[in-house]
Protein backbone atom coordinates (compact mmCIF):
# COMPACT_ATOMS: atom_id res chain seq x y z
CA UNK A 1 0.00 0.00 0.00
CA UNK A 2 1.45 3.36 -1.18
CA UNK A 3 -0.82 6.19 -0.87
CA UNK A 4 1.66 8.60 -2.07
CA UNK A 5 4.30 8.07 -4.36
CA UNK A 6 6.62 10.91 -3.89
CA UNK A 7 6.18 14.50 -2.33
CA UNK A 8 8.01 17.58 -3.62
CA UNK A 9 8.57 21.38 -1.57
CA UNK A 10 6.83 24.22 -3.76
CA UNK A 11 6.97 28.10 -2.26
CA UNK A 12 7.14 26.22 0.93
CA UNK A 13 4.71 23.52 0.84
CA UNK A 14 4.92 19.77 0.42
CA UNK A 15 2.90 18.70 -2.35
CA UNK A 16 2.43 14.75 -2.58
CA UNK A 17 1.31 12.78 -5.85
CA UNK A 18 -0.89 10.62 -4.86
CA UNK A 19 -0.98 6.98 -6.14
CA UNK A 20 -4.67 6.59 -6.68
CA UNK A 21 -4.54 9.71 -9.01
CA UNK A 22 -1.68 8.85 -10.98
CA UNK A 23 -3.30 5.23 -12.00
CA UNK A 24 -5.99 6.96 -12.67
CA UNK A 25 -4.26 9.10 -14.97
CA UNK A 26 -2.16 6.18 -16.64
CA UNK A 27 -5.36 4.33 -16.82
CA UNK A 28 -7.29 7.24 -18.72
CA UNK A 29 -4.31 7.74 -21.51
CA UNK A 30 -4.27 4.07 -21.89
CA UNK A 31 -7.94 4.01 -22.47
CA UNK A 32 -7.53 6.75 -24.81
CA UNK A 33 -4.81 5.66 -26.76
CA UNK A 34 -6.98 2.39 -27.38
CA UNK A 35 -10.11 4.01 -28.35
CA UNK A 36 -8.03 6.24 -30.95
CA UNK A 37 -6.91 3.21 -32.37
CA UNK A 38 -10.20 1.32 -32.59
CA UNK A 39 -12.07 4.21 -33.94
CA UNK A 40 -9.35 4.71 -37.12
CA UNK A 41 -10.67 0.60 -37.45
CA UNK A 42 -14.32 1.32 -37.40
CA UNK A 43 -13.52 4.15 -39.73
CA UNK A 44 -14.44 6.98 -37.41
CA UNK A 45 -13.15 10.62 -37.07
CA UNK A 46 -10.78 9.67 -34.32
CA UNK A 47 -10.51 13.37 -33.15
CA UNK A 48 -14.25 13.32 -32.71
CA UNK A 49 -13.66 10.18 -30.92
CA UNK A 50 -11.51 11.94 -28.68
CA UNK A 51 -14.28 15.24 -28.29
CA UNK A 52 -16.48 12.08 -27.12
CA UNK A 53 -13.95 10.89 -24.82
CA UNK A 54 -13.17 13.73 -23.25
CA UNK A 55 -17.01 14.66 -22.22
CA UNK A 56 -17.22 10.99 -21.42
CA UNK A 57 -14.49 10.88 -18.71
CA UNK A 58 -16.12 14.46 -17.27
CA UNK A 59 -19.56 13.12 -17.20
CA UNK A 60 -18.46 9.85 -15.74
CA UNK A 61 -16.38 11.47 -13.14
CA UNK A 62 -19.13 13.67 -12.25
CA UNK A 63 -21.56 10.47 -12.37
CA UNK A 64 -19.56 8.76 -10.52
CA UNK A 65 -18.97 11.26 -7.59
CA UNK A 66 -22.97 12.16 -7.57
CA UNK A 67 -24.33 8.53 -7.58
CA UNK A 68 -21.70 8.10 -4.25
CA UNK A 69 -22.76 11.35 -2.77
CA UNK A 70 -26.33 10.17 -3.40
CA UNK A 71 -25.61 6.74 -1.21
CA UNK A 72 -23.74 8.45 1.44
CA UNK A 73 -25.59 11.65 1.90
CA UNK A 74 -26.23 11.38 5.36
CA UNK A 75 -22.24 11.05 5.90
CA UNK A 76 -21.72 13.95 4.04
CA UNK A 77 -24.89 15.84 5.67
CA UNK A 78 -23.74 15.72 9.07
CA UNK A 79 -19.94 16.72 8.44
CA UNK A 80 -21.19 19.70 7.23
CA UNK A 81 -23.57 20.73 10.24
CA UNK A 82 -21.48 19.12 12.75
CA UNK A 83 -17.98 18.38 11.23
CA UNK A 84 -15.31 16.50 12.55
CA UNK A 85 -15.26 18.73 16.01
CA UNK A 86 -16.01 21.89 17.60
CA UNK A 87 -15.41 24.71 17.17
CA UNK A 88 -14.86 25.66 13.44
CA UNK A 89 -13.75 28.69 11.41
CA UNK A 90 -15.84 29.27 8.79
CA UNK A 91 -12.68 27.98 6.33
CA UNK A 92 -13.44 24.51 8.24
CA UNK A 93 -16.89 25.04 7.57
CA UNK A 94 -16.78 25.22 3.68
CA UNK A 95 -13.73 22.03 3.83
CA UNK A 96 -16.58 20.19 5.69
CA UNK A 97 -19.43 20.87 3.12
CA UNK A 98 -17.29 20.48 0.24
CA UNK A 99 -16.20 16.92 1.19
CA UNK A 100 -18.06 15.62 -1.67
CA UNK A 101 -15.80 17.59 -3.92
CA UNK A 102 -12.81 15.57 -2.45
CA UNK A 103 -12.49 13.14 -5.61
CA UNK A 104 -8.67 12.47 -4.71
CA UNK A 105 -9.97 10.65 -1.63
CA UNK A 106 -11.70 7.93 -3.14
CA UNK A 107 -14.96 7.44 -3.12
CA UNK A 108 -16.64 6.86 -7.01
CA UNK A 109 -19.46 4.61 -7.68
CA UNK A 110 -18.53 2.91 -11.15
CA UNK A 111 -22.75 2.24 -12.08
CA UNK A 112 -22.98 5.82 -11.77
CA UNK A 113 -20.28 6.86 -13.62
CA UNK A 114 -21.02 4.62 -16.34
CA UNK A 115 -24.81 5.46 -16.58
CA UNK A 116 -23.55 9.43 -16.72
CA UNK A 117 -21.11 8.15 -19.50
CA UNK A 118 -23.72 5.90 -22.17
CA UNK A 119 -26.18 9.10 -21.72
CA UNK A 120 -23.49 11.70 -22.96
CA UNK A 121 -22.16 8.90 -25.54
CA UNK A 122 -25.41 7.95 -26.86
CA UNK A 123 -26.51 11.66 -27.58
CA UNK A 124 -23.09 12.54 -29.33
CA UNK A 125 -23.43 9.40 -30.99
CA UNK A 126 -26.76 10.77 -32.71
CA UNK A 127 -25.49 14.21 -33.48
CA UNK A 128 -22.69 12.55 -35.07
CA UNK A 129 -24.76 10.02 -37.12
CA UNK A 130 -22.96 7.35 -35.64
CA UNK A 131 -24.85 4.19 -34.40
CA UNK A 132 -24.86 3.95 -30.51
CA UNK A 133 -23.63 0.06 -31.06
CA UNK A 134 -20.40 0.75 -33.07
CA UNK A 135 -19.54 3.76 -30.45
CA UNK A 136 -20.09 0.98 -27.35
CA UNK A 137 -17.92 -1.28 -29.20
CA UNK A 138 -14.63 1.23 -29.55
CA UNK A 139 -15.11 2.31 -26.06
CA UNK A 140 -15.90 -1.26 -24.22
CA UNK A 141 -12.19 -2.87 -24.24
CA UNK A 142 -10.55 0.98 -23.59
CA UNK A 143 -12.97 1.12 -20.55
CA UNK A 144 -11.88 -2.57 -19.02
CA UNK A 145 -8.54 -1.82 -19.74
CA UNK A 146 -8.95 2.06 -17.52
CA UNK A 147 -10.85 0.79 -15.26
CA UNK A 148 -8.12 -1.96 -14.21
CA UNK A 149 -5.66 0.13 -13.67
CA UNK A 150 -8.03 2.25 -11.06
CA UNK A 151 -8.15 -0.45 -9.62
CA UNK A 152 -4.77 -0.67 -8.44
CA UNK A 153 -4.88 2.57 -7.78
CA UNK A 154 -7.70 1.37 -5.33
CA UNK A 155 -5.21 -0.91 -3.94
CA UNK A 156 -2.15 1.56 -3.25
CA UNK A 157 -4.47 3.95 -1.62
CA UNK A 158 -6.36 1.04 0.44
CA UNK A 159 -9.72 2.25 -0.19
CA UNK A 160 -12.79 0.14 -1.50
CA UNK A 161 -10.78 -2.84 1.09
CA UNK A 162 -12.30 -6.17 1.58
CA UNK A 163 -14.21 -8.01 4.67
CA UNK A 164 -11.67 -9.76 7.14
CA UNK A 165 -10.26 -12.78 5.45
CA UNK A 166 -9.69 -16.04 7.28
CA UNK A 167 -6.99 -16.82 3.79
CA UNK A 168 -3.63 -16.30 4.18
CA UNK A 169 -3.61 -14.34 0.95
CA UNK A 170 -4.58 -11.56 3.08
CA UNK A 171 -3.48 -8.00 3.21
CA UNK A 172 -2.66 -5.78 6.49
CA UNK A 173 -3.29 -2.08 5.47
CA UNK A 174 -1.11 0.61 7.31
CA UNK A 175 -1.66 3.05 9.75
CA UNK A 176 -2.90 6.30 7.91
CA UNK A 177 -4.42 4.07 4.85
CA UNK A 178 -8.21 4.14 4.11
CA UNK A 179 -8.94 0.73 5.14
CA UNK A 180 -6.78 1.85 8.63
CA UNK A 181 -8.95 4.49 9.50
CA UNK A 182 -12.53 3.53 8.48
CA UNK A 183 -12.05 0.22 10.40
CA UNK A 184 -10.31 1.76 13.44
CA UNK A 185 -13.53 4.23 13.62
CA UNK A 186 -15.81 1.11 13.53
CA UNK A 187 -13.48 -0.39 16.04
CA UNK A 188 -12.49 -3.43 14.19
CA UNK A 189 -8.57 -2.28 14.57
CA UNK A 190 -7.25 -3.77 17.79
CA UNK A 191 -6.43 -0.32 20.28
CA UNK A 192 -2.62 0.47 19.50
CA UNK A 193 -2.13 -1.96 16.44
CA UNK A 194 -0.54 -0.36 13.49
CA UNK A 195 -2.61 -2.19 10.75
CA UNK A 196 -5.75 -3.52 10.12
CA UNK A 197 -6.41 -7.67 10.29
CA UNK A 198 -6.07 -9.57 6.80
CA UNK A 199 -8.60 -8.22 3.87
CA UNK A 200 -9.24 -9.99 1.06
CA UNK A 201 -7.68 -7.66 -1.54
CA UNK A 202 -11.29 -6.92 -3.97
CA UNK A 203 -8.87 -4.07 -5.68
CA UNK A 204 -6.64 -6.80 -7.01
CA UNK A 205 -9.33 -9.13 -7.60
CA UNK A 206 -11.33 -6.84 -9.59
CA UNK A 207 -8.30 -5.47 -11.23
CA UNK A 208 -7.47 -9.30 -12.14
CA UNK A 209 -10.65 -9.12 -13.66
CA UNK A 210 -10.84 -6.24 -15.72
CA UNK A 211 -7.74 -7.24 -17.12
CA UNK A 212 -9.03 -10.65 -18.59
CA UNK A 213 -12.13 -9.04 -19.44
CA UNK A 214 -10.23 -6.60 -21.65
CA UNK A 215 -8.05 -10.06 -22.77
CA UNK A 216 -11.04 -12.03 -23.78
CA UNK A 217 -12.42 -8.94 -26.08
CA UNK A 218 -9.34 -8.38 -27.72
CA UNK A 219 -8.93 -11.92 -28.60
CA UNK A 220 -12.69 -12.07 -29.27
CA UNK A 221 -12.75 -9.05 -31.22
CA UNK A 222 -12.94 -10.41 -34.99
CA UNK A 223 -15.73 -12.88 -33.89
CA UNK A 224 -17.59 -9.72 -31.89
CA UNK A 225 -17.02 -7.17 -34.52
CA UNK A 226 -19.72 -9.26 -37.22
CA UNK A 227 -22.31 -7.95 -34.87
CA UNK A 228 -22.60 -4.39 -34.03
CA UNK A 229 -23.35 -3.94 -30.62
CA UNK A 230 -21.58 -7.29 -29.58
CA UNK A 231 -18.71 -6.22 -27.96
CA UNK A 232 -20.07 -3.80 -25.41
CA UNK A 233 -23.08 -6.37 -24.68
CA UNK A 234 -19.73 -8.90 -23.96
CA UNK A 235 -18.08 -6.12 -21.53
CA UNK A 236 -21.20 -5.33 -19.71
CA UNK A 237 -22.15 -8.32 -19.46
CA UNK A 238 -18.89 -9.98 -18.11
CA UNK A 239 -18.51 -6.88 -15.94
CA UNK A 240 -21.84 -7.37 -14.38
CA UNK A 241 -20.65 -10.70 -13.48
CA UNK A 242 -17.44 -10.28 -12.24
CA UNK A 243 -19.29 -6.90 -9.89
CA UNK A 244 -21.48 -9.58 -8.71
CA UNK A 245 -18.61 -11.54 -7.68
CA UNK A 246 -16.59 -9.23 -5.96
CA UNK A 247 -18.95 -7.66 -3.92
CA UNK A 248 -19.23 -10.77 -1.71
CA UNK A 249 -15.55 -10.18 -0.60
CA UNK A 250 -15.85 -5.80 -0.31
CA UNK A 251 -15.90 -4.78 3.47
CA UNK A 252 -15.66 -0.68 3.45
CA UNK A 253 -18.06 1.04 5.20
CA UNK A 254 -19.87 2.53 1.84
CA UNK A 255 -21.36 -0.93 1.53
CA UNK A 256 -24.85 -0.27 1.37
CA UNK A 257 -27.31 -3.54 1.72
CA UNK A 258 -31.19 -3.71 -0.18
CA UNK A 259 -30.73 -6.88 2.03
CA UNK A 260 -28.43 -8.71 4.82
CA UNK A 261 -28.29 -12.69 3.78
CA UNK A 262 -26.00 -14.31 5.70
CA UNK A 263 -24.87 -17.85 5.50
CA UNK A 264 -22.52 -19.58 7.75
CA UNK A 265 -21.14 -22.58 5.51
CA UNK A 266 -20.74 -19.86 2.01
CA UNK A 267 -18.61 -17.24 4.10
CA UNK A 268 -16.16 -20.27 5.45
CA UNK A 269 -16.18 -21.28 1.75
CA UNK A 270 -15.22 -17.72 0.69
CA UNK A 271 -12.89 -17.31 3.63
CA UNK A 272 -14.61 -15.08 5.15
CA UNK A 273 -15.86 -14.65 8.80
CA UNK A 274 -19.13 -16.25 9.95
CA UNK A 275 -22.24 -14.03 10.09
CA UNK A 276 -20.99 -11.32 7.53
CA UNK A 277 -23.62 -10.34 4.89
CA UNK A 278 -23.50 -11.82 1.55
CA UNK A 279 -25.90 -10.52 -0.37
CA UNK A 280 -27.61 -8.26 -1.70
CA UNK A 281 -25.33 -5.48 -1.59
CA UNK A 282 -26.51 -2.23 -3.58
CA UNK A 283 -23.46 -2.76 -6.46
CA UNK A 284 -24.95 -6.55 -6.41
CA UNK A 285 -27.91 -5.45 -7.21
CA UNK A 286 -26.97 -3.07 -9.92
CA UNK A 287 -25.55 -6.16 -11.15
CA UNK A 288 -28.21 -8.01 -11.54
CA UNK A 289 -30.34 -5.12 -13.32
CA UNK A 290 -27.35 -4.89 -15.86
CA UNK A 291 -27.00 -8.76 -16.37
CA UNK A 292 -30.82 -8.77 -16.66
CA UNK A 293 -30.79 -5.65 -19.67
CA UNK A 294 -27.90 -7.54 -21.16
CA UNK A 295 -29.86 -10.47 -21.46
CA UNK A 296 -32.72 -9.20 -22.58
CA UNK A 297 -30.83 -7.22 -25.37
CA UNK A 298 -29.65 -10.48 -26.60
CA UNK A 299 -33.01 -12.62 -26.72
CA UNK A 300 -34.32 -9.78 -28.39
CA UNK A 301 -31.42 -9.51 -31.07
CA UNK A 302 -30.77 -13.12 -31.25
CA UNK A 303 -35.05 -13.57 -32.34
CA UNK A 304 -35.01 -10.86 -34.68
CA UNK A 305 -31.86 -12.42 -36.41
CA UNK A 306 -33.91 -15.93 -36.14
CA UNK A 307 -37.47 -14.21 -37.36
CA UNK A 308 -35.20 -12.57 -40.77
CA UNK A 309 -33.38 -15.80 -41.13
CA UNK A 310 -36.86 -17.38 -41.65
């Protein structure tokens, strides 16, 4: 875990480069550099597929930020009547209400970023004359392939942790991490220990995943390229999955539940500790929604192919 990769002295004042935004930053120009590429192969106007890129990434930051501002409003709501302590100046005042504005510290809810995203790609994708399927199919390996590399960045800055694992695969995060501190403040850090008990590492795991995801398209891609539409139905769908998956393992306190299930036998299968919820977390059930749209997509293409065959 390395929240900060080096610091630097400016006018007086140490600056630090954080690791989460740098891997966010290498995972952007990657993601970039591969839609540029794929849009000269679709025979797009790769500048405009750049103008669509770049409102992309703001809207999906912005999307992103929202939908977790939305889910932890009453966090955010009582730092800024009460903040951290008493008193404040009125400079602590406006730092405590503008929390939300605090994208370097974590805290982005993927769904809602990607929602914010298809809305702003799928109206540019009109004025341009471009069908909406082609556009999902430049931009669904680029986004795997970003969104793995946040994912590290995830891990180096030890937010969006894992539930205690009983494994021996798992990680102790730091004093000062994010993992640290939200579980010392829910008192699952032992008083005077210096880091947290072993977490399954979701960052890696989903980052593991996003990586074969963007595999399996590339290597898929002439077989998903004779069907428009294909290869973002294959990301999101695969995505969906692998969401699914990792949520069972996620332990940081902006877990939000539509309901606890708990199972005994599973969580010692998952190495996980006994009477820890399962399902259905919020992102699980976004999951399902998406896996569910997918599908339905698919039966509906795959039966008009079959009805025109006929």
């Amino acid at each position: 875990m390395v929240p900060v990769l080096f610091s630097f002295r400016i006018a007086g004042r140490e600056v630090s480069i954080a690791s989460y935004g740098v891997l966010i930053a290498v995972g952007l120009a990657a993601a970039l550099a591969l839609a540029h590429r794929r849009a000269r192969g679709a025979g797009m106007d790769p500048g405009r597929v750049l103008d669509l890129a770049f409102w992309m990434t703001l809207s999906g930051f912005a999307g992103s930020r929202l939908t977790y501002g939305l889910v932890n409003f009453g966090d955010f709501g009582r730092a800024c009547v009460s903040g951290v302590g008493e008193p404040r100046s009125a400079g602590q005042v406006v730092m405590d209400c503008t929390r939300i504005l605090r994208v370097w510290e974590g805290g982005l809810v993927f769904y809602g970023g990607l929602a914010a995203a298809t809305i702003v790609a799928y109206r540019f994708a009109r004025r341009e004359g471009w069908s909406f399927g082609t556009v999902g199919d430049v931009f669904a390996p680029a986004l795997a392939l970003g969104h793995a590399f946040g994912r590290v960045g995830c891990f180096l800055a030890g937010c969006c942790f894992g539930k205690a694992s009983t494994a021996g695969w798992g990680v102790r995060f730091p004093r000062g991490s994010v993992a640290f501190e939200d579980l010392a403040m829910s008192g699952a850090v032992a008083p005077g220990a210096d880091v947290t008990p072993g977490l399954h590492p979701t960052q890696l795991y989903e980052a593991t995943g996003d990586f074969t995801i963007f595999a399996l398209l590339v290597v898929l891609g002439p077989r998903l390229r004779r069907h428009r539409g294909a290869t973002l139905l294959a990301y999101l769908g695969l995505y969906a999955a692998l969401r699914f998956i990792v949520e069972m393992f996620r332990g940081d306190a902006a877990r939000h539940f539509v309901s606890m299930w708990r199972t005994p036998r599973l969580a010692a299968w998952l190495h996980l500790r006994t009477g820890v919820p399962i399902l259905l977390s919020v992102g699980q059930a976004m999951s399902l929604v998406t896996l569910a749209v997918v599908l339905t997509v698919w039966l509906r293409r795959r039966g008009s192919s079959t009805a025109h065959l006929a």
